[in-house]
Protein backbone atom coordinates (compact mmCIF):
# COMPACT_ATOMS: atom_id res chain seq x y z
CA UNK A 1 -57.73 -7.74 -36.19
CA UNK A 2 -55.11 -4.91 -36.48
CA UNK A 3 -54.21 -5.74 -32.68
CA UNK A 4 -53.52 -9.13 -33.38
CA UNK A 5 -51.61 -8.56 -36.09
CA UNK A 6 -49.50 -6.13 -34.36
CA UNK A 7 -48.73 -8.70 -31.67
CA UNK A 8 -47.93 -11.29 -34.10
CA UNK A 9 -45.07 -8.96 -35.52
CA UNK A 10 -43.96 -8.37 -32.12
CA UNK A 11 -43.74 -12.01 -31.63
CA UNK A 12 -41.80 -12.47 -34.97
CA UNK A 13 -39.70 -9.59 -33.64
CA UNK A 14 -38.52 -10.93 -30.60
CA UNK A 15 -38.30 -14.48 -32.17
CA UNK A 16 -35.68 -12.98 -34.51
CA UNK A 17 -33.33 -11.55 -31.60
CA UNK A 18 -33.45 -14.19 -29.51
CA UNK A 19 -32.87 -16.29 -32.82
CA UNK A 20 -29.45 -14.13 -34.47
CA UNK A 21 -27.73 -14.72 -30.87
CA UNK A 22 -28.45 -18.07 -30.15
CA UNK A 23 -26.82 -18.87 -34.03
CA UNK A 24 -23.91 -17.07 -33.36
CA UNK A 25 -23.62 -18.76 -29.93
CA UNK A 26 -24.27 -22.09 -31.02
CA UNK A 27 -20.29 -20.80 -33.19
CA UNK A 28 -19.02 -19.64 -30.05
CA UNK A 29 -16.95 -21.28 -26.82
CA UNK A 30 -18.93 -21.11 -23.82
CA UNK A 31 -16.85 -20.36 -20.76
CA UNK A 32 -18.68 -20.27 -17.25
CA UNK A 33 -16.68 -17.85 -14.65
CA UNK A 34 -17.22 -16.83 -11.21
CA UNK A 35 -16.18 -13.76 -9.70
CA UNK A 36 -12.89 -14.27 -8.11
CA UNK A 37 -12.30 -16.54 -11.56
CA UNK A 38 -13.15 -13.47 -13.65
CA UNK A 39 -10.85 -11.65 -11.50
CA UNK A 40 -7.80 -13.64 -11.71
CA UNK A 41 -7.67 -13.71 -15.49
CA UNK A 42 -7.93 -9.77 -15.59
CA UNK A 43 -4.87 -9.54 -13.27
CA UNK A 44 -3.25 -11.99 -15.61
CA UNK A 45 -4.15 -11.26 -19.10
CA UNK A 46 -6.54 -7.55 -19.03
CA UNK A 47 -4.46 -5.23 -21.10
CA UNK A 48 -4.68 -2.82 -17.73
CA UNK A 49 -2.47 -5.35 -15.67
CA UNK A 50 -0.28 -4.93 -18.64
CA UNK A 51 0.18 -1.91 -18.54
CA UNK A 52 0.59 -1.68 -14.88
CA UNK A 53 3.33 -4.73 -15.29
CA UNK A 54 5.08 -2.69 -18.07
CA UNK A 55 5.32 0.73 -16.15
CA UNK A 56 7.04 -0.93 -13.19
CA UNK A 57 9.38 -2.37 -15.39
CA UNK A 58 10.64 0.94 -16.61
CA UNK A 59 10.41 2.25 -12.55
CA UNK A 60 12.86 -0.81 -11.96
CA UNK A 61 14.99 -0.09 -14.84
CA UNK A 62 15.37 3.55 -13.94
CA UNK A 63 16.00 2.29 -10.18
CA UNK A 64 18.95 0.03 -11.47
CA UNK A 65 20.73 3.25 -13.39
CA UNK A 66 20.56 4.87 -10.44
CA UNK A 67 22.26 1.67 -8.80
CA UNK A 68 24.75 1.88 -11.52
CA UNK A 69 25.67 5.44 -10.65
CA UNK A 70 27.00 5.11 -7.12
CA UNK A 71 29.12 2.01 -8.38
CA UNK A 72 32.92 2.17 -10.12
CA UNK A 73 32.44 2.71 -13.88
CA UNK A 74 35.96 1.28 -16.36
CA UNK A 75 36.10 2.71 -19.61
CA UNK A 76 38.17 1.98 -22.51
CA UNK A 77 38.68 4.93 -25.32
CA UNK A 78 41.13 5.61 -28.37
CA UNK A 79 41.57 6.91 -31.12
CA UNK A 80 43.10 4.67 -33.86
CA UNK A 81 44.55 6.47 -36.09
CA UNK A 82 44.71 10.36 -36.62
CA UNK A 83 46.14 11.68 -39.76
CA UNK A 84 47.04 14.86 -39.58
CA UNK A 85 48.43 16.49 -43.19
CA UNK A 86 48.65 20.15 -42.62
CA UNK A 87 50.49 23.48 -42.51
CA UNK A 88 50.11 25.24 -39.02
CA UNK A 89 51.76 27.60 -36.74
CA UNK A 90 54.30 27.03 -34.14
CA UNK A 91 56.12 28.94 -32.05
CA UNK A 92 59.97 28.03 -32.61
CA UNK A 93 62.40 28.44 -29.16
CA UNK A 94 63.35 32.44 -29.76
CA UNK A 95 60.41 33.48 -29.66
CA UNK A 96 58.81 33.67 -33.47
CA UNK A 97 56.39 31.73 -35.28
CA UNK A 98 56.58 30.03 -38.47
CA UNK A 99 54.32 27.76 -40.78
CA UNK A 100 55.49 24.42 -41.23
CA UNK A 101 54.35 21.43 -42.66
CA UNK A 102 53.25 18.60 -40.23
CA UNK A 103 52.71 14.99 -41.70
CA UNK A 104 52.06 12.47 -38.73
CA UNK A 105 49.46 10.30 -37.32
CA UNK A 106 48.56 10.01 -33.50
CA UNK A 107 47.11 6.66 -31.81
CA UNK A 108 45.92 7.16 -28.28
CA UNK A 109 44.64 4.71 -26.07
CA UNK A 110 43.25 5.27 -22.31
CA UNK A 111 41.97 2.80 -19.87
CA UNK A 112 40.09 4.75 -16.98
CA UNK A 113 38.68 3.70 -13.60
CA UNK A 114 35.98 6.28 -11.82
CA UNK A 115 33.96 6.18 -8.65
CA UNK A 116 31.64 8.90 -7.92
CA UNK A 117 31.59 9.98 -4.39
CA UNK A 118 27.50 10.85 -3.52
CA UNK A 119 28.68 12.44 0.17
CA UNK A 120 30.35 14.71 -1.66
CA UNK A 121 29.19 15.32 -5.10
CA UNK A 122 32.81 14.83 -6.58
CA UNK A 123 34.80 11.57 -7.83
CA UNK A 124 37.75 9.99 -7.63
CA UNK A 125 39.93 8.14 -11.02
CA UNK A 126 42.74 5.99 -11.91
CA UNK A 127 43.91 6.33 -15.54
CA UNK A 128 46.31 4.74 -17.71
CA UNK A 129 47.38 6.48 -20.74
CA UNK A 130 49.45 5.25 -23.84
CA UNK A 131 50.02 7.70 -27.02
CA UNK A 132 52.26 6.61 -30.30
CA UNK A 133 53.19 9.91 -32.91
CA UNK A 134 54.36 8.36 -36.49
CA UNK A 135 56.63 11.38 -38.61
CA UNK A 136 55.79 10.66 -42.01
CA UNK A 137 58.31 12.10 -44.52
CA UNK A 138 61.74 12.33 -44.83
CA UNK A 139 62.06 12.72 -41.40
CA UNK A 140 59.99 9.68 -40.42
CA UNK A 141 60.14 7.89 -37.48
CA UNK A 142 58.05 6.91 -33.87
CA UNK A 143 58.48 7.61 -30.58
CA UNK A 144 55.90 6.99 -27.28
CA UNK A 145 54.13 8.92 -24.53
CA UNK A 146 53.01 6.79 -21.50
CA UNK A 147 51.08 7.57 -18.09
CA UNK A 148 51.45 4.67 -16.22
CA UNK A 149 49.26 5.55 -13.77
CA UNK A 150 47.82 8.88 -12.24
CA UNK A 151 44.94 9.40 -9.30
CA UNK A 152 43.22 12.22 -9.28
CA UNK A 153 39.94 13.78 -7.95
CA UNK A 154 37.33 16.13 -8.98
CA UNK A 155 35.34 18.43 -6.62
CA UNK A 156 32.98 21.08 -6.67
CA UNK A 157 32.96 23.30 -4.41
CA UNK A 158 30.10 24.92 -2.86
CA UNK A 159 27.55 23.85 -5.13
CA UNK A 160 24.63 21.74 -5.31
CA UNK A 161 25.10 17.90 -5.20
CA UNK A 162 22.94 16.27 -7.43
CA UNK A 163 24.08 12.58 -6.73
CA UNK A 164 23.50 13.11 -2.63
CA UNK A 165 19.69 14.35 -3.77
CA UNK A 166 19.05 11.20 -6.31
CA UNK A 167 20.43 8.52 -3.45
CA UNK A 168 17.62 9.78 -1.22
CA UNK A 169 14.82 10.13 -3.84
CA UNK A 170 15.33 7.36 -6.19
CA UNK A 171 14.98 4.56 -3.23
CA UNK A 172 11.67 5.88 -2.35
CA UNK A 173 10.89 6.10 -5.88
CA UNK A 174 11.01 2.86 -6.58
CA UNK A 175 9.57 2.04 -3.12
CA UNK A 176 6.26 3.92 -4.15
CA UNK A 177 6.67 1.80 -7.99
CA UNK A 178 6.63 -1.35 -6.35
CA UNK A 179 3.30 -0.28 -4.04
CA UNK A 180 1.95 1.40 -7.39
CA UNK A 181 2.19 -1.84 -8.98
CA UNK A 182 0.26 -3.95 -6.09
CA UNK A 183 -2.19 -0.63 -5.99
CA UNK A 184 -2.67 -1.03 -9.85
CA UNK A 185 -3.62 -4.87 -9.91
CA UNK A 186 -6.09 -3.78 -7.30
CA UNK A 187 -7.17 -1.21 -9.40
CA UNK A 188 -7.54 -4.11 -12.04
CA UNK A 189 -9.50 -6.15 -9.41
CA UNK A 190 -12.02 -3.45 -9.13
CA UNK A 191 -12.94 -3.18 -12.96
CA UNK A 192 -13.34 -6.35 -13.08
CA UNK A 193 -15.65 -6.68 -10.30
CA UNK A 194 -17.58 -3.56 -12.05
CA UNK A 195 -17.92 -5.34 -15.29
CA UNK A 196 -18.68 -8.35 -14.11
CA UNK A 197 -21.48 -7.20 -12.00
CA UNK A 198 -22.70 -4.92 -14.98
CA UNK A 199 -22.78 -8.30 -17.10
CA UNK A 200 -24.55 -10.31 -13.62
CA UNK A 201 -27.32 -7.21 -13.79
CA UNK A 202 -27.41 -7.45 -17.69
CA UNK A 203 -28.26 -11.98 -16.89
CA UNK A 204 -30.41 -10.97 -14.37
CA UNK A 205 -32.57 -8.58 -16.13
CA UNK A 206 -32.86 -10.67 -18.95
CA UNK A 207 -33.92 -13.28 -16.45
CA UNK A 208 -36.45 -11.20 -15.77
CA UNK A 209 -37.78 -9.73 -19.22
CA UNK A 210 -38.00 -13.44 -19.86
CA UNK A 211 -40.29 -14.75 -17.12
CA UNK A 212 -42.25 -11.38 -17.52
CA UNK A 213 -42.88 -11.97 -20.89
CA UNK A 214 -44.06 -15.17 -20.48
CA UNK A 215 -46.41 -14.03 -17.78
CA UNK A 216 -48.18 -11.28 -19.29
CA UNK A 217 -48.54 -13.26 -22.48
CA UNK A 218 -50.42 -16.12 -20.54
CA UNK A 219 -52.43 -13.55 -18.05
CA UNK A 220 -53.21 -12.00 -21.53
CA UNK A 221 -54.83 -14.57 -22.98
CA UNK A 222 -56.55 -15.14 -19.53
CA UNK A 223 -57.53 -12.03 -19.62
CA UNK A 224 -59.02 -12.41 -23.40
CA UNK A 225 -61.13 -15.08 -22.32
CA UNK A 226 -62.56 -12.90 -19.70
CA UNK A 227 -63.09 -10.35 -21.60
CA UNK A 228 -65.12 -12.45 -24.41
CA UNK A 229 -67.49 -13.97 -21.54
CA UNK A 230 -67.75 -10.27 -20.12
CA UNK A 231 -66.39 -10.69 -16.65
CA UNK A 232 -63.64 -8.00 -16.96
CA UNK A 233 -64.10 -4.68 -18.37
CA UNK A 234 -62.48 -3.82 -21.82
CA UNK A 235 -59.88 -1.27 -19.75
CA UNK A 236 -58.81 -4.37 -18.12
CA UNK A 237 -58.26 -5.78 -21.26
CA UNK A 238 -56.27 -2.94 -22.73
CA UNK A 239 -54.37 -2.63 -19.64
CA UNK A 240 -52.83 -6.53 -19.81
CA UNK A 241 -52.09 -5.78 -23.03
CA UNK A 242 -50.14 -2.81 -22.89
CA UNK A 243 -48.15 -4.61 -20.17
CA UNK A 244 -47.71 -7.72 -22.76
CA UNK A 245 -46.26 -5.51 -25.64
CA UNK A 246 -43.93 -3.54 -22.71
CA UNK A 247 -42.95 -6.60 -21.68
CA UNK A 248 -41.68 -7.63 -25.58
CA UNK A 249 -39.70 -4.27 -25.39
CA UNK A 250 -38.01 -5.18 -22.72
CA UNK A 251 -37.00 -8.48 -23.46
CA UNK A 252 -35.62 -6.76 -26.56
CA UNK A 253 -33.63 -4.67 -24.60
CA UNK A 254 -32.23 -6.65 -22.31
CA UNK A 255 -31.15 -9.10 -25.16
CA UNK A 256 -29.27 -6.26 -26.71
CA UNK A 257 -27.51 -4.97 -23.00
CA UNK A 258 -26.60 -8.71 -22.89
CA UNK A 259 -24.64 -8.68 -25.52
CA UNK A 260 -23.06 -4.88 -25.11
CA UNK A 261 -22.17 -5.90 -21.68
CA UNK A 262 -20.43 -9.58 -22.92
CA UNK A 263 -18.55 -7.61 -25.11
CA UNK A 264 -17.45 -5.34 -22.97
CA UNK A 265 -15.99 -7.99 -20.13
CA UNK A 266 -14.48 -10.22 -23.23
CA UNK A 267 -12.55 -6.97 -24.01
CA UNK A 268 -11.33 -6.37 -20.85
CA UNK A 269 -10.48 -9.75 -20.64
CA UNK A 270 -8.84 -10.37 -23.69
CA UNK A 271 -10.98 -12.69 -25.19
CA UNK A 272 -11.93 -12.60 -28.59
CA UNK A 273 -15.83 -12.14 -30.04
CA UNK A 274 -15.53 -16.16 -30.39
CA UNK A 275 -15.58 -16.39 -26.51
CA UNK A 276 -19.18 -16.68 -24.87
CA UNK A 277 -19.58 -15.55 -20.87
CA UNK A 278 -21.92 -16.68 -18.66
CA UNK A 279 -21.68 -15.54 -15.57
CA UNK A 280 -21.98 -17.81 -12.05
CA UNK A 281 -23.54 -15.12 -9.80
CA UNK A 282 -22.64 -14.98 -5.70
CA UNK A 283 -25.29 -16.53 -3.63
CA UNK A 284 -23.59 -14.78 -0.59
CA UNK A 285 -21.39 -13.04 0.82
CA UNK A 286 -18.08 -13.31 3.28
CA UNK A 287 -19.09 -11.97 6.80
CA UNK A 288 -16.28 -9.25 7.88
CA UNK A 289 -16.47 -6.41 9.35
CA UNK A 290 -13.50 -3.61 9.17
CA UNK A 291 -12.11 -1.73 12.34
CA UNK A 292 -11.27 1.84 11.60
CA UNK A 293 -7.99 2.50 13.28
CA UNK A 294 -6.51 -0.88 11.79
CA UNK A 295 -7.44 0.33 8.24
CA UNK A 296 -5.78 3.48 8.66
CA UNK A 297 -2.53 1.79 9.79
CA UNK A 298 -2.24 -0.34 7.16
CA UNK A 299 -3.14 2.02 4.99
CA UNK A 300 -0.37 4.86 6.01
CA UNK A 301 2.03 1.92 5.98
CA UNK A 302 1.15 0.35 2.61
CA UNK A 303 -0.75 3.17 0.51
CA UNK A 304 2.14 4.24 -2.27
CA UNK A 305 0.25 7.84 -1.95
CA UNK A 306 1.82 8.31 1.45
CA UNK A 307 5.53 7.72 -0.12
CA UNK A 308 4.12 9.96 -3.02
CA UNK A 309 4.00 13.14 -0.11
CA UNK A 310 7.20 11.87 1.32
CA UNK A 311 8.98 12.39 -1.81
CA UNK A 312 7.56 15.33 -3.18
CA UNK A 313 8.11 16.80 0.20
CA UNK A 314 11.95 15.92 -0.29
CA UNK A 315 12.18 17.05 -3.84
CA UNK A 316 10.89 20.10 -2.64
CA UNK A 317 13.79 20.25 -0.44
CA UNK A 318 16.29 19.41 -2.82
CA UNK A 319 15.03 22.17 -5.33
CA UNK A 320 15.32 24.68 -2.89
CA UNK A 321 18.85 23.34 -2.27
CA UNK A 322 19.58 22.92 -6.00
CA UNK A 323 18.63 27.12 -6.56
CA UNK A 324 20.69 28.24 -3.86
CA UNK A 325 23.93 25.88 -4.92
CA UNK A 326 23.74 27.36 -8.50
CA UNK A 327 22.86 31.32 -6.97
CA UNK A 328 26.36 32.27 -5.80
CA UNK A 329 30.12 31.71 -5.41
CA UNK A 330 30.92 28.00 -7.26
CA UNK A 331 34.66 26.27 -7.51
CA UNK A 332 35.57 23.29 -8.87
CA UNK A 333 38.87 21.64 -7.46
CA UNK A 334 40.81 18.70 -9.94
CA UNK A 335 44.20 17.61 -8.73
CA UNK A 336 46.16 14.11 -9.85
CA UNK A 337 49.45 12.51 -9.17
CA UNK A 338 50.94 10.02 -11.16
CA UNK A 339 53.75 9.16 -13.68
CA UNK A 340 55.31 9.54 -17.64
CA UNK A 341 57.76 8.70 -19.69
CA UNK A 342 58.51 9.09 -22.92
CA UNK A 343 60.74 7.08 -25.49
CA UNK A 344 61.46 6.01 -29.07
CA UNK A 345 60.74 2.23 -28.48
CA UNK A 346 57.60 1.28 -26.60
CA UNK A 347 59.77 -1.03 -23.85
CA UNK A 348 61.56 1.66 -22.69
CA UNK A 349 58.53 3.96 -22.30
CA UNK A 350 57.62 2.17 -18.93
CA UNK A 351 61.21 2.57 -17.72
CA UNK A 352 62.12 5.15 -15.19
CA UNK A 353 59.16 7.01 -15.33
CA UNK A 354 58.93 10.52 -14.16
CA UNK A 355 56.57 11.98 -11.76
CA UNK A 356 53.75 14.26 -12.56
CA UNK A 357 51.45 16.57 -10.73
CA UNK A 358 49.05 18.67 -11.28
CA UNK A 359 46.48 20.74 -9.30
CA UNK A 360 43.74 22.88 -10.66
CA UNK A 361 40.71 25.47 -8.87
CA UNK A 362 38.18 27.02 -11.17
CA UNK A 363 35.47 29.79 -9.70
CA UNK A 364 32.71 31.08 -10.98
CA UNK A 365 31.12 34.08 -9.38
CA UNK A 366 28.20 36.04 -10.90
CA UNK A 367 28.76 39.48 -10.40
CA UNK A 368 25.59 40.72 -11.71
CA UNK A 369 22.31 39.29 -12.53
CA UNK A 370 19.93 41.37 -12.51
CA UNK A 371 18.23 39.00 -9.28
CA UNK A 372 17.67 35.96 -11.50
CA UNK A 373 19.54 33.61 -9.05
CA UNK A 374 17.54 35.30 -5.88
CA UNK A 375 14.51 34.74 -8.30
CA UNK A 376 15.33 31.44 -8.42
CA UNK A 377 15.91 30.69 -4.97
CA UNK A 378 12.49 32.70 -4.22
CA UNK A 379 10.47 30.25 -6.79
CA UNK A 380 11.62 27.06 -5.44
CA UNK A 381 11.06 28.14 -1.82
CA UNK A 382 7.02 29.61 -2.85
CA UNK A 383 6.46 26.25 -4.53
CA UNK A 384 8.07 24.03 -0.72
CA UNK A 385 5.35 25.83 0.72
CA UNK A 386 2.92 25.24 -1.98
CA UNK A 387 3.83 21.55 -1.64
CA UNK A 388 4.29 21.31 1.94
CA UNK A 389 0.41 22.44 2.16
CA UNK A 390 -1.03 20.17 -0.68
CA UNK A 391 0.44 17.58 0.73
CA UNK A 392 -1.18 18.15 4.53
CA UNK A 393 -4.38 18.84 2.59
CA UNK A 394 -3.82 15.53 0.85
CA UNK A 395 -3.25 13.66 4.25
CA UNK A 396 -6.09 15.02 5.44
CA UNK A 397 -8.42 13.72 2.90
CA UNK A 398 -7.02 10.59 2.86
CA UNK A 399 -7.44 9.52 6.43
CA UNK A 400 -11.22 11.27 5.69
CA UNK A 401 -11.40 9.01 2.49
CA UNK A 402 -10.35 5.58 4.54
CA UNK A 403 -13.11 6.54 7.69
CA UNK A 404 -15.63 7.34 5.10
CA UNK A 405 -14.80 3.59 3.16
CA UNK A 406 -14.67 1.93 6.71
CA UNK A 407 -18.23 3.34 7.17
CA UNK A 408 -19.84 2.45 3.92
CA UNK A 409 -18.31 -1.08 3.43
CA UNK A 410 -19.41 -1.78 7.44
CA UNK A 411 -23.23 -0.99 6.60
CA UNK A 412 -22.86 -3.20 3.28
CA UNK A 413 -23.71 -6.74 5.57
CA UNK A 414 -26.59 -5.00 6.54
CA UNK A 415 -27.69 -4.03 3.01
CA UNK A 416 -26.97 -7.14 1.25
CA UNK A 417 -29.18 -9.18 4.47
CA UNK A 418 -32.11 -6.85 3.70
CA UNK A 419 -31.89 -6.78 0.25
CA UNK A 420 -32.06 -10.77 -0.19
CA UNK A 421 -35.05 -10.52 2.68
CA UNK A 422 -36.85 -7.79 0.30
CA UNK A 423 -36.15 -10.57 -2.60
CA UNK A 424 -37.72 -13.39 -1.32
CA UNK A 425 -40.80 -11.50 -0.10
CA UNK A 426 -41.14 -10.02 -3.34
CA UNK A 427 -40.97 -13.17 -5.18
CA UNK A 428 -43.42 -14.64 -2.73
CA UNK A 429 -45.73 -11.76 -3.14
CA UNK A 430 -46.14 -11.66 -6.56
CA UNK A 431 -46.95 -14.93 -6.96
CA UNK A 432 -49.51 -14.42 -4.26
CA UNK A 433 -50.64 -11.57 -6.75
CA UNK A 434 -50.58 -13.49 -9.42
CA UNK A 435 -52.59 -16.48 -7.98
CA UNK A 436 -55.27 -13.84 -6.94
CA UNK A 437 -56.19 -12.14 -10.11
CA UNK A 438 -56.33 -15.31 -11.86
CA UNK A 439 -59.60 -16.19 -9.59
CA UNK A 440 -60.58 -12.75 -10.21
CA UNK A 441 -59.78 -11.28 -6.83
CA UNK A 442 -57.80 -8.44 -7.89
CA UNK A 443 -57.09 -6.05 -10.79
CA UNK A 444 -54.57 -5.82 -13.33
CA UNK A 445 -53.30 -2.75 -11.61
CA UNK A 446 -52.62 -4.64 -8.39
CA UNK A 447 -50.64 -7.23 -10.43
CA UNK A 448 -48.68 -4.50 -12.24
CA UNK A 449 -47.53 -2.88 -8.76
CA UNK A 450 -46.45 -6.61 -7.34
CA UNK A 451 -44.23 -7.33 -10.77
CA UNK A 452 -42.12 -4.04 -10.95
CA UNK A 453 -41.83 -4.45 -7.03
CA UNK A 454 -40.68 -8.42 -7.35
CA UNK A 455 -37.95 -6.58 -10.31
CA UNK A 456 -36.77 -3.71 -8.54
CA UNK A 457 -36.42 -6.13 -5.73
CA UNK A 458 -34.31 -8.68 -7.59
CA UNK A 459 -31.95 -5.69 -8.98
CA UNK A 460 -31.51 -4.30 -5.48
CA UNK A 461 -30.37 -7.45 -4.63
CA UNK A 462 -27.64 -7.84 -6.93
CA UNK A 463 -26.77 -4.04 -6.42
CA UNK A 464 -26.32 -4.44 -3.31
CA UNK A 465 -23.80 -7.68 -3.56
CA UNK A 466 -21.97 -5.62 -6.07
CA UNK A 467 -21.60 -2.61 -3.25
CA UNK A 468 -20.09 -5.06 -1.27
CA UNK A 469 -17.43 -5.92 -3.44
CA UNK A 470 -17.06 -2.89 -4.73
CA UNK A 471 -16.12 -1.48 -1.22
CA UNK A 472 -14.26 -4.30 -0.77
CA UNK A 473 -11.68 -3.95 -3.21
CA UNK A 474 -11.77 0.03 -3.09
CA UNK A 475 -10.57 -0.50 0.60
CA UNK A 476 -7.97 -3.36 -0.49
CA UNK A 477 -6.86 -0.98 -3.06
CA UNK A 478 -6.23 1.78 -0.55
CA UNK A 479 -4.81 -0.01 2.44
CA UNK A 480 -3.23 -2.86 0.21
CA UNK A 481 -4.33 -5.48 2.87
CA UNK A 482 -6.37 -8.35 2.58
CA UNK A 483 -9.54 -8.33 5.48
CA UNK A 484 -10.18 -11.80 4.76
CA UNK A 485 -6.94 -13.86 4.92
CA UNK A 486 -5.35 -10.74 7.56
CA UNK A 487 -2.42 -10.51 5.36
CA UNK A 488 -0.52 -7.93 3.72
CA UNK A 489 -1.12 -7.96 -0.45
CA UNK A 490 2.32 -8.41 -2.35
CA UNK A 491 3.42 -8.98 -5.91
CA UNK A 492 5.85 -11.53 -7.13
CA UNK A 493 8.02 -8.86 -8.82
CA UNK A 494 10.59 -11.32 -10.32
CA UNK A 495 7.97 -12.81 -12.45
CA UNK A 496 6.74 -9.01 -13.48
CA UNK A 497 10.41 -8.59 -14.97
């Protein structure tokens, strides 16, 4: 009596939770997806693709700055108006000085053309230059200060040129951002071929808790009737019965991993908890198979990793070059040529202008310190070589990383072919099984084995079609290639920005 009773509140039990979610389903939209369909909405809509869309954007903007840099910059400045009401010192023409009141405002205006040079770290400008003083006072009155026009140049001398550095760097930087961005999507691809196997395993083990359940309840009550005419032994008896109430638990649990694993792929998806996935699980699988050296060429020619070396190797360089400009003897040359006038009325302050010149050199030279500039030079040269051998290391392990991928994703035809063999015979087996002990032929025992053989079967089937996508895409990720259409994967970066 107390073991019936027990069952029955199993029963109610798993009533209930397969009750709650078909009620909240029945308030839900039910969208069917396949995998490459489950795929393309991540790329489009997963908060991971983004992401991935947002950081190129800032790669791109940081690219166009750079752009910006090597091109002619105008600039406009003044100052409208300065009032200056103060006593200061001046220096009259023998010699002494004397405070004197000074009442007068200064307007200034400057238009200014500049184009850095990157060869050699210094620029080149063309300014125009316009300056109005207004007395105020008893002796009030105006008068004007013009520069026309004067050319001039800046250069450094000797030091380290930081523009020459950034034109070789910031190319490849944006190089390895646009490969980043194609790697990232197919970074995307991968989770969602992860998740939506997890949620495939999660259908298909429910599948199975479900036709398991069923069974053991009816070979129960087989079993019972058995028992009560005494052709089976009460251990038989137990033994069905233990695998009926196992077989409740685990319909319970894989009603529960149903729904952790929905709610996981909704999330990645951005759906909302009013969304309701069911998954349309691969019957098969595309037939390729993946030559070794071919991988590895595309690979060194698309993988933004092998950019990643290339530039650290150069920025390596340039900080090497960047401690040794800044160590020693630095001089900065500024010269211009150009005209002035001055005048009372602003017409005449653009007649007959004067010529003006001017030609400066400042040095700097460090006469002691104390080694910090041979320090310096010393650090950036230990980390080059700290850097030149990471990277090697890295190459190394990458071209070991694509063989190893090659190898696994070639033997993944083979797995998938054996697994859906070992399915079908398992299937066929247990029904076999099944047919046997219900004239008596076998034990419970011998049915038990055929069952969790038939379900590790049926898992190792789907595990094994999710290897094969999971190589897949690991592989497109690092070679950004496609094996199946033989083309080279790309982004349509216009519609990123």
């Amino acid at each position: 009596m107390n073991k019936r009773f027990f069952i029955f509140l199993m029963w109610q039990g798993i009533l209930m939770v397969q009750f709650i979610p078909s009620r909240l389903d029945a308030q839900k939209r039910e969208k069917n997806l396949t995998l490459q369909e489950v795929i393309a909405l991540a790329r489009e809509q997963s908060p991971q693709a983004l992401l991935a869309r947002h950081r190129f954007r800032a790669s791109y903007w940081q690219y166009r700055t750079h752009l910006a840099s090597l091109l002619p910059t105008v600039t406009l400045t003044g100052t409208m108006p300065d009032l200056n009401r103060s006593i200061e010192k001046i220096t009259l023409p023998d010699g002494t000085d004397q405070f004197v009141e000074r009442k007068l405002v200064n307007t200034l205006g400057s238009l200014s053309l500049s184009q850095n040079i990157f060869y050699t770290g210094g620029s080149i400008f063309i300014n125009s230059d316009l300056q109005r003083i207004d007395q105020l006072g008893a002796n009030a009155g105006h008068s004007y200060l013009s520069t026309p026009v004067s050319i001039g140049f800046r250069q450094p001398l000797f030091s380290y040129n930081a523009l020459r550095w950034s034109r070789k760097i910031e190319p490849l930087k944006y190089e390895e951002a646009k490969r980043t961005f194609v790697s990232s999507m197919e970074q995307v691809s991968s989770q969602a071929v992860d998740l939506f196997f997890d949620l495939a395993a999660a259908q298909i083990n429910l599948d199975i808790a479900r036709t398991n359940f069923s069974n053991t309840d009816t070979l129960y009550k087989i079993a019972l009737g058995r028992y009560n005419i005494g052709t089976i032994a009460e251990n038989e008896l137990l033994q069905m019965e233990l695998s009926h109430l196992n077989a409740g638990t685990e319909l319970n649990k894989a009603l529960i991993d149903l729904e952790f694993k929905k709610s996981r792929l909704r999330s990645f998806l951005g759906f909302n908890e009013n969304v309701d996935l069911t998954l349309v699980i691969p019957s098969e699988i595309p037939s390729i198979e993946l030559d070794y050296n071919k991988t590895l060429q595309e690979a060194l020619q698309n993988n933004p990793d092998i950019l990643r070396m290339e530039r650290q190797l150069i920025e390596a360089q340039r900080d090497v070059a960047q401690a040794k400009g800044e160590r020693g003897f630095n001089a900065t040359l500024f010269a211009s040529l150009g005209f002035t006038q001055k005048a009372d009325e602003l017409a005449a302050v653009y007649q007959d202008p004067q010529s003006q010149q001017r030609v400066r050199i400042g040095v700097q030279i460090p006469l002691l310190d104390w080694g910090q500039g041979k320090g310096k030079v010393r650090m950036a040269m230990s980390s080059q070589e700290v850097i030149r051998t990471q990277v090697q290391q890295d190459q190394t392990d990458f071209q070991q990383n694509i063989f190893l991928q090659v190898m696994q994703f070639n033997l993944q035809d083979d797995q998938f072919m054996i697994a859906a063999k070992a399915d079908t015979i398992a299937a066929s087996r247990y029904e076999v099984t099944k047919q046997r002990f219900l004239i008596g032929k076998i034990s419970v025992l011998d049915l038990n084995v055929a069952l969790s053989e038939k379900d590790q079967a049926r898992r190792a089937y789907i595990e094994s079609m999710r290897n094969f996508w999971t190589y897949l895409y690991n592989i497109r990720r690092l070679t950004l290639y496609d094996f199946i259409e033989n083309k080279a994967l790309s982004a349509d970066l216009e519609d990123v920005l």
